[in-house]
C-alpha atoms as a PDB file:
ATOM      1  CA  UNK A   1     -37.287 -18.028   2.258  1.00  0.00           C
ATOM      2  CA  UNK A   2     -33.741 -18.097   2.549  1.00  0.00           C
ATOM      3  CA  UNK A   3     -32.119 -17.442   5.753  1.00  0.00           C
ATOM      4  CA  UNK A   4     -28.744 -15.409   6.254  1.00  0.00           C
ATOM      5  CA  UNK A   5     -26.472 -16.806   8.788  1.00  0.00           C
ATOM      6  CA  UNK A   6     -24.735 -14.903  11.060  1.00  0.00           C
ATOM      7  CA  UNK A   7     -21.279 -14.928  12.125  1.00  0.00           C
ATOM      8  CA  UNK A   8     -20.251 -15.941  15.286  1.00  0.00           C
ATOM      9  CA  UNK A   9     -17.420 -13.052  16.996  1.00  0.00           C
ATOM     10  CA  UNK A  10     -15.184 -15.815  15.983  1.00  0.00           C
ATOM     11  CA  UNK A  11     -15.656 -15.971  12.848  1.00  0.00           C
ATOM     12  CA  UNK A  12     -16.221 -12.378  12.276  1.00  0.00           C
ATOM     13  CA  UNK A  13     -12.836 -11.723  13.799  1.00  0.00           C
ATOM     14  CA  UNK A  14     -10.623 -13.741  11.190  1.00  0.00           C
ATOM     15  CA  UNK A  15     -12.969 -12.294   8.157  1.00  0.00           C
ATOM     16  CA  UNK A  16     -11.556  -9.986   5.740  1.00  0.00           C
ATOM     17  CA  UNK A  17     -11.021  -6.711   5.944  1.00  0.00           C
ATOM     18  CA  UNK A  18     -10.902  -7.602   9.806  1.00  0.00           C
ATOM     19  CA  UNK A  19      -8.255 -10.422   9.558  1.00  0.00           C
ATOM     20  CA  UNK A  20      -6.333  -7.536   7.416  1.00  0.00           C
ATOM     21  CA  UNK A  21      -7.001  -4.983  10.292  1.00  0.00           C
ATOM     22  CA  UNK A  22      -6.204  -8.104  12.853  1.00  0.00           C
ATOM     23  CA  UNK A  23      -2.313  -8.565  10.852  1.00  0.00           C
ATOM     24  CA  UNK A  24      -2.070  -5.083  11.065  1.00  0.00           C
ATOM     25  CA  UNK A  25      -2.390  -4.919  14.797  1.00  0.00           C
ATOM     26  CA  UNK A  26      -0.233  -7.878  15.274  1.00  0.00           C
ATOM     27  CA  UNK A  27       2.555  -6.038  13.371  1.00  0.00           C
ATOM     28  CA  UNK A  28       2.225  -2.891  14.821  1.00  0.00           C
ATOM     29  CA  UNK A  29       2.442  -4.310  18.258  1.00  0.00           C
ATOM     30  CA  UNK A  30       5.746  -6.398  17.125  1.00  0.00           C
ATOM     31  CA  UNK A  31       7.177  -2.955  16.086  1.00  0.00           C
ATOM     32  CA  UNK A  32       6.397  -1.005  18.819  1.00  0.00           C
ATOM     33  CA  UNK A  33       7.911  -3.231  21.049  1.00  0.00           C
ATOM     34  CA  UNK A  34      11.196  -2.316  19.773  1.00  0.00           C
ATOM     35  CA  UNK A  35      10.445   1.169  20.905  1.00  0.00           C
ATOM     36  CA  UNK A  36      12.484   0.776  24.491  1.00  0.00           C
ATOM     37  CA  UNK A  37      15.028  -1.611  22.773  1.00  0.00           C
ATOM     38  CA  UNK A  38      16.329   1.616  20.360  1.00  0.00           C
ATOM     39  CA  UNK A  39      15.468   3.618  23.265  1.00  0.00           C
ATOM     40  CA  UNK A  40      18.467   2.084  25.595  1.00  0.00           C
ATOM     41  CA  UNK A  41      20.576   2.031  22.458  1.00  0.00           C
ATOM     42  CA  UNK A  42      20.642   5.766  22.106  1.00  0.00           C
ATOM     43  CA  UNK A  43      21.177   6.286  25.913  1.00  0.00           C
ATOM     44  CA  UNK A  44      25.035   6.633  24.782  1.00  0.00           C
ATOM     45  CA  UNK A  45      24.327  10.434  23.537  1.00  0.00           C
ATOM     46  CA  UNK A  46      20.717  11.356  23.999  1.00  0.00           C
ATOM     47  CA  UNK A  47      18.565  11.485  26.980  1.00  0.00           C
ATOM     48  CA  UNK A  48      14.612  10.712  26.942  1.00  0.00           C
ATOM     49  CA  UNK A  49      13.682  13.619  26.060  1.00  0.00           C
ATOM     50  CA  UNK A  50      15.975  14.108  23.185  1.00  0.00           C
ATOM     51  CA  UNK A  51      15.300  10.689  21.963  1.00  0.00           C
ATOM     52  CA  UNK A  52      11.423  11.469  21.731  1.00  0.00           C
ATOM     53  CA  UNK A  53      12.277  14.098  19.844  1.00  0.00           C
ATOM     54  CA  UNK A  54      13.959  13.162  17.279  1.00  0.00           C
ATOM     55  CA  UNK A  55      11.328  10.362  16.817  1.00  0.00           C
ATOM     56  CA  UNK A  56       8.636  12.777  16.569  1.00  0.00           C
ATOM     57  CA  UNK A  57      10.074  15.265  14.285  1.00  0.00           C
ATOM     58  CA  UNK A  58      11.700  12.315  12.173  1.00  0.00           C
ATOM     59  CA  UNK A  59       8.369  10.882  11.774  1.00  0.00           C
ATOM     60  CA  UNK A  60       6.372  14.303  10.576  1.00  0.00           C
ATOM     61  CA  UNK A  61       9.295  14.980   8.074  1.00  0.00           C
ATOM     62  CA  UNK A  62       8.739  11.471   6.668  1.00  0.00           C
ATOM     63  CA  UNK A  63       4.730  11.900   6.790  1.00  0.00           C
ATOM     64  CA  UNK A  64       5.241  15.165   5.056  1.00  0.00           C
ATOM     65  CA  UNK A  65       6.951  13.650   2.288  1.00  0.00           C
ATOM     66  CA  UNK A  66       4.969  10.802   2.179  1.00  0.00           C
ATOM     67  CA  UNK A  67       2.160  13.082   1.568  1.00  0.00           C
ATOM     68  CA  UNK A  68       3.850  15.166  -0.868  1.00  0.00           C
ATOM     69  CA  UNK A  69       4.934  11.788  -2.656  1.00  0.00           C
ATOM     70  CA  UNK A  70       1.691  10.349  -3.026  1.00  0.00           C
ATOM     71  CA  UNK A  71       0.435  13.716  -4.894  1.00  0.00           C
ATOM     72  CA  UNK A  72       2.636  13.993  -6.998  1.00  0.00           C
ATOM     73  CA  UNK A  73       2.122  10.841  -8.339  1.00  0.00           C
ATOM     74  CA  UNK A  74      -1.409  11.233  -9.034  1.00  0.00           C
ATOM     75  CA  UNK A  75      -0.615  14.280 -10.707  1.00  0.00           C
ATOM     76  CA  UNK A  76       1.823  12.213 -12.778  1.00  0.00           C
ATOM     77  CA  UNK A  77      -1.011   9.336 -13.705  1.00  0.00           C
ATOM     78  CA  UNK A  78      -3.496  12.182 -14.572  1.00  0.00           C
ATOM     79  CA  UNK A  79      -5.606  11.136 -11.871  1.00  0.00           C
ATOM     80  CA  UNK A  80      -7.986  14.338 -10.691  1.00  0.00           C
ATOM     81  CA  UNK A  81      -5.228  16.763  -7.686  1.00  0.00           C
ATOM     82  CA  UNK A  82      -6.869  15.999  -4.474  1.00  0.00           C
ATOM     83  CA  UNK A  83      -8.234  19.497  -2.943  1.00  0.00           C
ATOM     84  CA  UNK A  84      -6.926  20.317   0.681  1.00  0.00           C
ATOM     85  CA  UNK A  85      -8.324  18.506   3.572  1.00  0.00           C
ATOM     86  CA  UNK A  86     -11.062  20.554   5.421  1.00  0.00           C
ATOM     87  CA  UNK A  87     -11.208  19.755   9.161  1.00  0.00           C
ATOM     88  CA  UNK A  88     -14.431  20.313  11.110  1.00  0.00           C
ATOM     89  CA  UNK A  89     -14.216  21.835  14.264  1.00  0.00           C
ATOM     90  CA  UNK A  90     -14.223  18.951  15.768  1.00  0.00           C
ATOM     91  CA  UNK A  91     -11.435  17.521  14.151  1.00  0.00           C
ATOM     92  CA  UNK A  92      -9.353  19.339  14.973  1.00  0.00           C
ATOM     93  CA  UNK A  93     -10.020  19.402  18.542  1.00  0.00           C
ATOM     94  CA  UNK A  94      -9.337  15.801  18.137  1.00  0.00           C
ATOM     95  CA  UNK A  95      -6.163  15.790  16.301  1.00  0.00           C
ATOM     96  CA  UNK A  96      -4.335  18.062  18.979  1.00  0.00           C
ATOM     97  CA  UNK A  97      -5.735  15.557  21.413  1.00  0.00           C
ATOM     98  CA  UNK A  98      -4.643  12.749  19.786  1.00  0.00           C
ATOM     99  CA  UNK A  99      -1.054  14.908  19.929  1.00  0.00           C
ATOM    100  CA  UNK A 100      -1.239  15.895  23.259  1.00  0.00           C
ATOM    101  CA  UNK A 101      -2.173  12.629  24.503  1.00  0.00           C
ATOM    102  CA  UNK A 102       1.344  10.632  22.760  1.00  0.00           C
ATOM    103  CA  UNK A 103       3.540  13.373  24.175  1.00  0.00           C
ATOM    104  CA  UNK A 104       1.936  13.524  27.974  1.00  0.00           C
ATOM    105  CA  UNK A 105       1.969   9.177  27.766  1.00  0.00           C
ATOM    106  CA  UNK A 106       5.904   9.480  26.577  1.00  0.00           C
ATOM    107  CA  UNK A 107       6.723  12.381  29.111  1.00  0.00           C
ATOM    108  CA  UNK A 108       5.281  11.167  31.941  1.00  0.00           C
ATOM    109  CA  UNK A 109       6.205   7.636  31.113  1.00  0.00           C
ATOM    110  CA  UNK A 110      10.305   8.825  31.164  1.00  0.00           C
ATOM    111  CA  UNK A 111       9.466  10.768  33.748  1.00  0.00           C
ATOM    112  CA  UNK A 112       8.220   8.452  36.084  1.00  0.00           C
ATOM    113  CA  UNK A 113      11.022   5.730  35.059  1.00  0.00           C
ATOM    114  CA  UNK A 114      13.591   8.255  36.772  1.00  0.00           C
ATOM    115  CA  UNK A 115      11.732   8.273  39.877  1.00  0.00           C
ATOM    116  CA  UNK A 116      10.424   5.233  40.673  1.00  0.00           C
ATOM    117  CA  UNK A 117      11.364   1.333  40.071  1.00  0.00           C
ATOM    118  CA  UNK A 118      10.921  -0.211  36.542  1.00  0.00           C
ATOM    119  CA  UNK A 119       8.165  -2.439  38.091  1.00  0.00           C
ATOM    120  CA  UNK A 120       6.314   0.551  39.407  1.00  0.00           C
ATOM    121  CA  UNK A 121       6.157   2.100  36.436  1.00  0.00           C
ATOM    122  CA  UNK A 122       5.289  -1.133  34.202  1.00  0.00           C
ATOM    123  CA  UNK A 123       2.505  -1.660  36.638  1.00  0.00           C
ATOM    124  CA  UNK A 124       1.000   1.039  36.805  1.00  0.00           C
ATOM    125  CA  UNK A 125       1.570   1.593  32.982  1.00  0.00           C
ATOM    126  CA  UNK A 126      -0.376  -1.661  32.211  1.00  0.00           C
ATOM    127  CA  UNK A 127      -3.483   0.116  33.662  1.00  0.00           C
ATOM    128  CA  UNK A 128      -4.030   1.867  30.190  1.00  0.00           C
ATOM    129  CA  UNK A 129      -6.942  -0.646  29.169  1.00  0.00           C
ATOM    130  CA  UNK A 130      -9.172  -0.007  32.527  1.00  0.00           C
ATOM    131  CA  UNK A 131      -8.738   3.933  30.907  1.00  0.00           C
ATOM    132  CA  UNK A 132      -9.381   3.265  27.659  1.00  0.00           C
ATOM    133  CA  UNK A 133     -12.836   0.774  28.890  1.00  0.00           C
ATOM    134  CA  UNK A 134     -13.426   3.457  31.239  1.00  0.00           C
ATOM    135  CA  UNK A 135     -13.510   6.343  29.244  1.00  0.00           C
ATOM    136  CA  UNK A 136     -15.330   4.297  26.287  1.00  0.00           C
ATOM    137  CA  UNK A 137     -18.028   3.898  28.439  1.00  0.00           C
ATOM    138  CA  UNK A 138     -18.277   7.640  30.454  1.00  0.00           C
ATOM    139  CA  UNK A 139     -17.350   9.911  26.909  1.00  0.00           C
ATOM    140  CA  UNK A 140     -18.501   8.159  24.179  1.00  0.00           C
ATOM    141  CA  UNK A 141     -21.297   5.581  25.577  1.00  0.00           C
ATOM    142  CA  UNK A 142     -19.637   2.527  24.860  1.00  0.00           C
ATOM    143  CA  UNK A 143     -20.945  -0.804  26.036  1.00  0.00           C
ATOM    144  CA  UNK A 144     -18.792  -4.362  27.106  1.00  0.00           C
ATOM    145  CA  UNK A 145     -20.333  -7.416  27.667  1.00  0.00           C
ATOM    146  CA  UNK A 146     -19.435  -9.603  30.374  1.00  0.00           C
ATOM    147  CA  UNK A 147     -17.096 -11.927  28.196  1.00  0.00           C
ATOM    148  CA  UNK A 148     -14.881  -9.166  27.258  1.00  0.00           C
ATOM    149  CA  UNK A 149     -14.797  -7.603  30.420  1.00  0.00           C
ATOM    150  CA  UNK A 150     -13.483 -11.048  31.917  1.00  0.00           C
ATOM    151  CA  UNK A 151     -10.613 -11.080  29.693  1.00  0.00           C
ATOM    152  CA  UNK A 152      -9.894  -7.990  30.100  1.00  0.00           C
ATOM    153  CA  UNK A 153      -8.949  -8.058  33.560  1.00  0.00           C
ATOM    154  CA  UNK A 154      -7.213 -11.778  32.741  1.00  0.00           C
ATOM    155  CA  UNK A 155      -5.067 -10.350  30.284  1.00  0.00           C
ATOM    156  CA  UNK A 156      -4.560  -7.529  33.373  1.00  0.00           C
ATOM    157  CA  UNK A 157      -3.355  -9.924  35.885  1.00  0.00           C
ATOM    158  CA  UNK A 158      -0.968 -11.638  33.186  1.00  0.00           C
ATOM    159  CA  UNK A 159       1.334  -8.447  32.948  1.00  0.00           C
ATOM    160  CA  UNK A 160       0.843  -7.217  35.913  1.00  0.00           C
ATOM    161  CA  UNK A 161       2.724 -10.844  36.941  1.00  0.00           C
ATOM    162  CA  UNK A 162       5.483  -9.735  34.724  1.00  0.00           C
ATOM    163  CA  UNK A 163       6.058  -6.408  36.485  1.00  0.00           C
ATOM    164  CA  UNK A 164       5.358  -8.127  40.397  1.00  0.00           C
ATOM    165  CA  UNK A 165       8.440 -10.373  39.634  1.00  0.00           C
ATOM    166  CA  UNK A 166      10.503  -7.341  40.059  1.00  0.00           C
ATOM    167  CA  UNK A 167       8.903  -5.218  42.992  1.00  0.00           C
ATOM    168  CA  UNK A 168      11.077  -4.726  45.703  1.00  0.00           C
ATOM    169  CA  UNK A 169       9.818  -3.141  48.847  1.00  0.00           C
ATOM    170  CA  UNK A 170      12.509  -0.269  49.039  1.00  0.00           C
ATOM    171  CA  UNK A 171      10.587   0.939  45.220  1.00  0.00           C
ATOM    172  CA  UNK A 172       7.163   1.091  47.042  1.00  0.00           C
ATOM    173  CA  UNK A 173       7.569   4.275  48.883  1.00  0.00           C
ATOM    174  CA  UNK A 174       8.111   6.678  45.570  1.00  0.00           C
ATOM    175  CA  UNK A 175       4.906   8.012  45.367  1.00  0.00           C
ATOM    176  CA  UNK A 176       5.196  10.907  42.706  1.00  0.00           C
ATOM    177  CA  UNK A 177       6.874   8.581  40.157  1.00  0.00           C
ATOM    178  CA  UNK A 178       4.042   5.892  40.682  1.00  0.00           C
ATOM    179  CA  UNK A 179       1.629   8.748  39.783  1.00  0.00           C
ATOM    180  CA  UNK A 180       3.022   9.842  37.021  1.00  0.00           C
ATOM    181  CA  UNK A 181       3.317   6.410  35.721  1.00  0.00           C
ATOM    182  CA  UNK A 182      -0.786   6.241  37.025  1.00  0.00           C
ATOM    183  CA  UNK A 183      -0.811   9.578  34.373  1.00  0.00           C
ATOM    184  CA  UNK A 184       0.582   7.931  31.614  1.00  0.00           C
ATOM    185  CA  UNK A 185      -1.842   4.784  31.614  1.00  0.00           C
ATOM    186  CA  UNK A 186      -4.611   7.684  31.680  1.00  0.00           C
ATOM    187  CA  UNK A 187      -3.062   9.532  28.870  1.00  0.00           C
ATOM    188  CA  UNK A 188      -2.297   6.109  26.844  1.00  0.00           C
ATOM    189  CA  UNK A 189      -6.112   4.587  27.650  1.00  0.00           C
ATOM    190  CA  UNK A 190      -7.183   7.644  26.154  1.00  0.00           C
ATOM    191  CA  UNK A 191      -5.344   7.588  22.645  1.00  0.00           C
ATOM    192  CA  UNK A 192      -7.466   4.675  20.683  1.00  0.00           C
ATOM    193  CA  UNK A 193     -10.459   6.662  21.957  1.00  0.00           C
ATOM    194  CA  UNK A 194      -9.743   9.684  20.159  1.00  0.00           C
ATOM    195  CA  UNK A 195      -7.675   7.383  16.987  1.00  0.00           C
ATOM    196  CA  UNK A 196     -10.726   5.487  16.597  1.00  0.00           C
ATOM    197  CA  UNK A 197     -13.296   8.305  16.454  1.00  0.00           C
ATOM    198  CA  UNK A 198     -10.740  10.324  13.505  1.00  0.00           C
ATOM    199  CA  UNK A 199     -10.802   6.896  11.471  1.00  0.00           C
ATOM    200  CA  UNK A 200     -13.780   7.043  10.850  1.00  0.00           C
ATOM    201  CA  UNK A 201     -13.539  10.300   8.540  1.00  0.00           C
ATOM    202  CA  UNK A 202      -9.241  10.720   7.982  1.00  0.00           C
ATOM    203  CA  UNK A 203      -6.202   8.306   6.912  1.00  0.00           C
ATOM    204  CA  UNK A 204      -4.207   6.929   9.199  1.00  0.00           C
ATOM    205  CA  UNK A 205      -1.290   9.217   7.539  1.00  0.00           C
ATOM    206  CA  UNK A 206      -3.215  12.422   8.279  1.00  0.00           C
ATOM    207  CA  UNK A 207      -3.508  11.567  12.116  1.00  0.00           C
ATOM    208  CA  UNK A 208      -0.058  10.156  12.839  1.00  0.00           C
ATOM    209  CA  UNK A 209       1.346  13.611  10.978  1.00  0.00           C
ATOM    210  CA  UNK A 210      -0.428  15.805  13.101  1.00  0.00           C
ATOM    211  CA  UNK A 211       0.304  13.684  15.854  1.00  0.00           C
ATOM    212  CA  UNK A 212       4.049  13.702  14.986  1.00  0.00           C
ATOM    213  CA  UNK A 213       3.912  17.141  14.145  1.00  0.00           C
ATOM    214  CA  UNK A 214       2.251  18.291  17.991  1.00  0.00           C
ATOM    215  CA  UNK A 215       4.782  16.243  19.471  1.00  0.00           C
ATOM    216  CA  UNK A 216       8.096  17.930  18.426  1.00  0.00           C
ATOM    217  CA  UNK A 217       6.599  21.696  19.058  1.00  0.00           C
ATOM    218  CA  UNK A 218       5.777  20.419  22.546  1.00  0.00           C
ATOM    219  CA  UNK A 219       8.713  18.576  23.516  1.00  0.00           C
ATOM    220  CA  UNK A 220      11.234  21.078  22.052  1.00  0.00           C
ATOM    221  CA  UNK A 221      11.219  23.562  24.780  1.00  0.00           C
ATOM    222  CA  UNK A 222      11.716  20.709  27.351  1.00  0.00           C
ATOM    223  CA  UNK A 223      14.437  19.284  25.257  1.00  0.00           C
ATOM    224  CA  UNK A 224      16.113  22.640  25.387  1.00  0.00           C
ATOM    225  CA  UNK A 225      15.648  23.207  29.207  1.00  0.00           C
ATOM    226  CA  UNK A 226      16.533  19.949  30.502  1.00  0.00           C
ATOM    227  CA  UNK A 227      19.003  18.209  28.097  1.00  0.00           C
ATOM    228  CA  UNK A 228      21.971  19.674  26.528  1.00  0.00           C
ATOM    229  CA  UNK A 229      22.554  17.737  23.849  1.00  0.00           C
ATOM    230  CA  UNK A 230      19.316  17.682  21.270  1.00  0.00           C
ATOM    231  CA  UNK A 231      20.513  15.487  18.214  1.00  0.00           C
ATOM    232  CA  UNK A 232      23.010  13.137  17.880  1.00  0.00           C
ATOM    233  CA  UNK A 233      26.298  13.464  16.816  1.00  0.00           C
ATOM    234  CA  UNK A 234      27.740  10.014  15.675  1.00  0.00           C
ATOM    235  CA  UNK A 235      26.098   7.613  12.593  1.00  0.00           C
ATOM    236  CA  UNK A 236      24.874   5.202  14.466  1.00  0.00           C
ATOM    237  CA  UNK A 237      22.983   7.067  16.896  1.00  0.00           C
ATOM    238  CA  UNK A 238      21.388   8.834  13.874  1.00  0.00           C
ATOM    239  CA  UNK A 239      20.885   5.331  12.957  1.00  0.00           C
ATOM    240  CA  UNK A 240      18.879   4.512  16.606  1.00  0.00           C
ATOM    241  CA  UNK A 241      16.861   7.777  16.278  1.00  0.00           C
ATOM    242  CA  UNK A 242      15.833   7.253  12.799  1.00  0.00           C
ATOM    243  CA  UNK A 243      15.067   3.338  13.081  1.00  0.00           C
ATOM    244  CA  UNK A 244      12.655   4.548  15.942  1.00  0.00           C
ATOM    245  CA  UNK A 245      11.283   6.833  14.059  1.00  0.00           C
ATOM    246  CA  UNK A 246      10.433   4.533  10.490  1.00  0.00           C
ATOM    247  CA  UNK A 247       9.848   1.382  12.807  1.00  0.00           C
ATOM    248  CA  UNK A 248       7.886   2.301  16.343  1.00  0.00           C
ATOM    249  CA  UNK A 249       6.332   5.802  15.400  1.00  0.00           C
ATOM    250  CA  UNK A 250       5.611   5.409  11.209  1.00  0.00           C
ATOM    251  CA  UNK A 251       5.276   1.620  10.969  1.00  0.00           C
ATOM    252  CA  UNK A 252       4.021   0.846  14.808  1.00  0.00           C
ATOM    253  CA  UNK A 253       1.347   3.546  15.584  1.00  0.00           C
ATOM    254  CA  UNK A 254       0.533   4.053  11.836  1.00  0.00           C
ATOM    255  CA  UNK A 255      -0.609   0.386  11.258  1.00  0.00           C
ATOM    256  CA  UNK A 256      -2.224   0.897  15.231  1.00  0.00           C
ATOM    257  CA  UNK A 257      -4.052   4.029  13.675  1.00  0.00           C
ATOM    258  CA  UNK A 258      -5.505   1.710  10.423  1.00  0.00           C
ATOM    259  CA  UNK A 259      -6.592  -1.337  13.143  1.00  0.00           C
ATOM    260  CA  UNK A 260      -8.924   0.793  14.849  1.00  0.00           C
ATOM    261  CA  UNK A 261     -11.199   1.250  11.828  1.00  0.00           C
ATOM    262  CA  UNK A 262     -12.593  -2.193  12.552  1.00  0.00           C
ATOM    263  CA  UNK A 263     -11.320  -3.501  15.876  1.00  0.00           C
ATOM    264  CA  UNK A 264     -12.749  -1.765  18.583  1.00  0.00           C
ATOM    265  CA  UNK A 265     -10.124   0.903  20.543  1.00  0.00           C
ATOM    266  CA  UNK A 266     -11.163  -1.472  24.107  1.00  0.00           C
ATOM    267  CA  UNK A 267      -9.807  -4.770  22.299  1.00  0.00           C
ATOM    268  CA  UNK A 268      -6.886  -2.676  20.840  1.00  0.00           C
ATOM    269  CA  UNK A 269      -5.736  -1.564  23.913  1.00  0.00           C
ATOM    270  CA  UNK A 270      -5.645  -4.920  25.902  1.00  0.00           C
ATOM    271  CA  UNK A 271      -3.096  -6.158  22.576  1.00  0.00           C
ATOM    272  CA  UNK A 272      -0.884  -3.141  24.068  1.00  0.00           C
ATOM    273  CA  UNK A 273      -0.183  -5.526  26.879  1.00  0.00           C
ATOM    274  CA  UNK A 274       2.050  -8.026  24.520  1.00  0.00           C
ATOM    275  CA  UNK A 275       4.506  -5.214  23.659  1.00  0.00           C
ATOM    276  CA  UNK A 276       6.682  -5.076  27.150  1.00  0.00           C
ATOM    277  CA  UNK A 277       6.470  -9.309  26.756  1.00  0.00           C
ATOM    278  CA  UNK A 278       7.793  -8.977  23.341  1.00  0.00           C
ATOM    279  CA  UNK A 279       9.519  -6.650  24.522  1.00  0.00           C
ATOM    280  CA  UNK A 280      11.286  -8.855  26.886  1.00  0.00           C
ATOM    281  CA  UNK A 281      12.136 -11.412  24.019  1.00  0.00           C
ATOM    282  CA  UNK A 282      13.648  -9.304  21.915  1.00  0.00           C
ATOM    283  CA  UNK A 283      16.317  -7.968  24.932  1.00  0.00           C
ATOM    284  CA  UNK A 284      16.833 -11.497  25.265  1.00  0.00           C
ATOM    285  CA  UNK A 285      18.089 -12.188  22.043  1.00  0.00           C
ATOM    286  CA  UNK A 286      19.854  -8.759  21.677  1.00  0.00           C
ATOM    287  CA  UNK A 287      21.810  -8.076  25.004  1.00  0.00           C
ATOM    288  CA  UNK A 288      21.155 -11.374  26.121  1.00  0.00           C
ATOM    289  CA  UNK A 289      18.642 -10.792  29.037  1.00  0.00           C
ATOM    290  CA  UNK A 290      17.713 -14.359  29.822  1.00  0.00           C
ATOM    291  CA  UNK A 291      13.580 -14.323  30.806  1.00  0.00           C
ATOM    292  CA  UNK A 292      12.666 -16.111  33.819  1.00  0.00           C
ATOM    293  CA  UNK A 293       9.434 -18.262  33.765  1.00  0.00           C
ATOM    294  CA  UNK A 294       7.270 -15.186  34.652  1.00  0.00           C
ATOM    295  CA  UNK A 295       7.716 -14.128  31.737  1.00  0.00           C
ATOM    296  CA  UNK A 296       6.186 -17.084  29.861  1.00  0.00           C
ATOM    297  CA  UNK A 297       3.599 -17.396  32.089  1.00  0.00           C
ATOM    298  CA  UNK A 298       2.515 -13.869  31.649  1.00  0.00           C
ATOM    299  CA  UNK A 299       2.688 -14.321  27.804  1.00  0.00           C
ATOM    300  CA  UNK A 300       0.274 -17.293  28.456  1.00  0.00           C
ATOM    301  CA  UNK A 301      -2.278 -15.736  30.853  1.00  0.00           C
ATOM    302  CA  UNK A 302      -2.470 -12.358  28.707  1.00  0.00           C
ATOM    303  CA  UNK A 303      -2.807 -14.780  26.038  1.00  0.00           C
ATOM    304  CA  UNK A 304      -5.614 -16.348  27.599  1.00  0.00           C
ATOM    305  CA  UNK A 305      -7.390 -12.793  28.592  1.00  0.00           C
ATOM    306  CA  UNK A 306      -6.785 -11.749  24.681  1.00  0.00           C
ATOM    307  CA  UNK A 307      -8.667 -14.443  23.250  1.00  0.00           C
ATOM    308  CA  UNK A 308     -11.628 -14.533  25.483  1.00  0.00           C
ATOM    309  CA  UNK A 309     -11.907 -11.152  24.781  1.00  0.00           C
ATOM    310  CA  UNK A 310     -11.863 -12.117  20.551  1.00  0.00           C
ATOM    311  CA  UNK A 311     -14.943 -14.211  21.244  1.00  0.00           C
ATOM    312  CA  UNK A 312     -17.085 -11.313  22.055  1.00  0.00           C
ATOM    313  CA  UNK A 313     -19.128  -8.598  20.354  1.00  0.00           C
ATOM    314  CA  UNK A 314     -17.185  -6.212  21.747  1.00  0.00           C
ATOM    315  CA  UNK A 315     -14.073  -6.793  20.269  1.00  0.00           C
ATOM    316  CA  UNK A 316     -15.040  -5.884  16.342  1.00  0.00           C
ATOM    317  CA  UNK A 317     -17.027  -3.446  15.203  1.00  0.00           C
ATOM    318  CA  UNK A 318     -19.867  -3.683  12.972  1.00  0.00           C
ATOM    319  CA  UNK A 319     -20.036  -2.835   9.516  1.00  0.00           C
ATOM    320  CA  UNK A 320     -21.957   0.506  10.140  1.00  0.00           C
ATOM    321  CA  UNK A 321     -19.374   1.469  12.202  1.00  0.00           C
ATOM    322  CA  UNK A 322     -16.348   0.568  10.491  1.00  0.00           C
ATOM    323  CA  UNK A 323     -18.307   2.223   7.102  1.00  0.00           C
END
């Protein structure tokens, strides 16, 4: 009788479509990382808010078109018109959550920036993956073995070393902007949960428009209220706004989105922790901000955490899942 052998997590991590879904995430995270790079380049006209914006409402007109593209051309190759998307109840629920969920991280996140220290913030804001394991386990059921729980909190410790190299006692006593940062992890834990449950039925286009689209008609009003100026009025602002747009929002979250059909939203969420170290390299080589040592070291202990957690079951997800 023949005998199948199984894979080992190792070996089921690097097979295809998963080393596909794997490239995907490693690209996604390289783009978003750029996200407070073009962020601090717009600062010359637009504040936060603004900035956010324009992202989001750059990104749905793009999606929109996108969409519009891609059905036209089947109508051109005689291919049968795709009828409208019917949502279920449930999806729908979901995709304003998974809306929602961006804006609150991105609000609360600038929010808590202007009221509390950098390292605060990071800190706290490197909690997401406790939220995301955490709420995996109490809403949807999900289980981690011990191996992936270890390198979880590994990977923890490694940028949480970036952000300690910066605390300063005099930051320590700004409580509401450490909570709000606290908020944001919650908020940010929680969006692979909801992206991974609308993969299983919708295109990563379909969520990251809706998600786009939530985000500019709640942000709009707070725009208007607290910044005067909502888009920008020289070419290469438009030129910040739009990169983030195409390069964090469409290319980051959209290949983030496609990951999540086979990589698990728990592993996915502890790769968020390389973006502020990337992050970090990229400031160095465009407004020359010379890293110290932490930040190697915290590349190599998150590193570390990362690919413990590759070795275990948790990480991928089977093929009934991913189906």
């Amino acid at each position: 009788m023949l005998k199948v052998k199984s894979k080992l997590p190792g070996e089921q991590l690097f097979a295809s479509p998963t080393t596909v879904a794997l490239a995907s995430l490693l690209l996604s995270l390289v783009a978003l990382s750029f996200s407070p790079i073009l962020i601090r380049l717009s600062e010359g006209e637009l504040g936060p808010n603004a900035t956010i914006f324009n992202r989001f409402w750059i990104s749905t007109v793009a999606f929109v078109l996108w969409n519009q593209f891609t059905a036209a051309r089947g109508q051109l190759s005689g291919s049968q018109p795709n009828l409208p998307q019917r949502y279920t109840i449930r999806q729908i629920l979901l995709l304003i959550g998974v809306g929602v969920v961006m804006f609150a991280t991105l609000a609360l996140w600038a929010w808590s920036l202007a009221h509390t220290s950098v390292a605060n913030s990071t800190l706290m804001h490197n909690l997401a993956p406790l939220f995301t394991v955490c709420g995996g386990w109490l809403i949807w059921g999900k289980r981690f073995d011990s191996k992936f729980l270890s390198g979880m909190f590994v990977a923890i410790i490694g940028a949480c070393l970036l952000a300690y190299h910066d605390f300063t006692e005099a930051a320590t006593d700004k409580l509401q902007g450490d909570l709000a940062a606290i908020l944001s992890a919650v908020f940010l834990g929680l969006y692979p949960l909801l992206v991974e449950q609308l993969r299983t039925h919708l295109s990563p286009v379909v969520i990251m428009t809706w998600c786009s689209a939530i985000g500019t008609v709640l942000l709009f009003p707070i725009v208007i209220l607290t910044e005067g100026q909502v888009f920008p009025h020289s070419l290469h602002e438009w030129i910040y706004v739009i990169s983030l747009a195409l390069i964090c929002q469409i290319l980051g979250l959209g290949l983030y989105a496609y990951s999540l059909n086979w990589l698990t939203s728990g592993f996915v969420s502890l790769c968020d922790l390389f973006v502020p170290v990337l992050s970090t390299q990229e400031a160095w080589v465009i407004f020359s901000e010379s890293p110290s040592w932490v930040t190697l070291v915290s590349f190599g202990v998150i590193l570390v955490g990362v690919c413990i957690t590759s070795t275990s079951q948790s990480a991928i997800k089977t093929e009934a899942e991913s189906a």
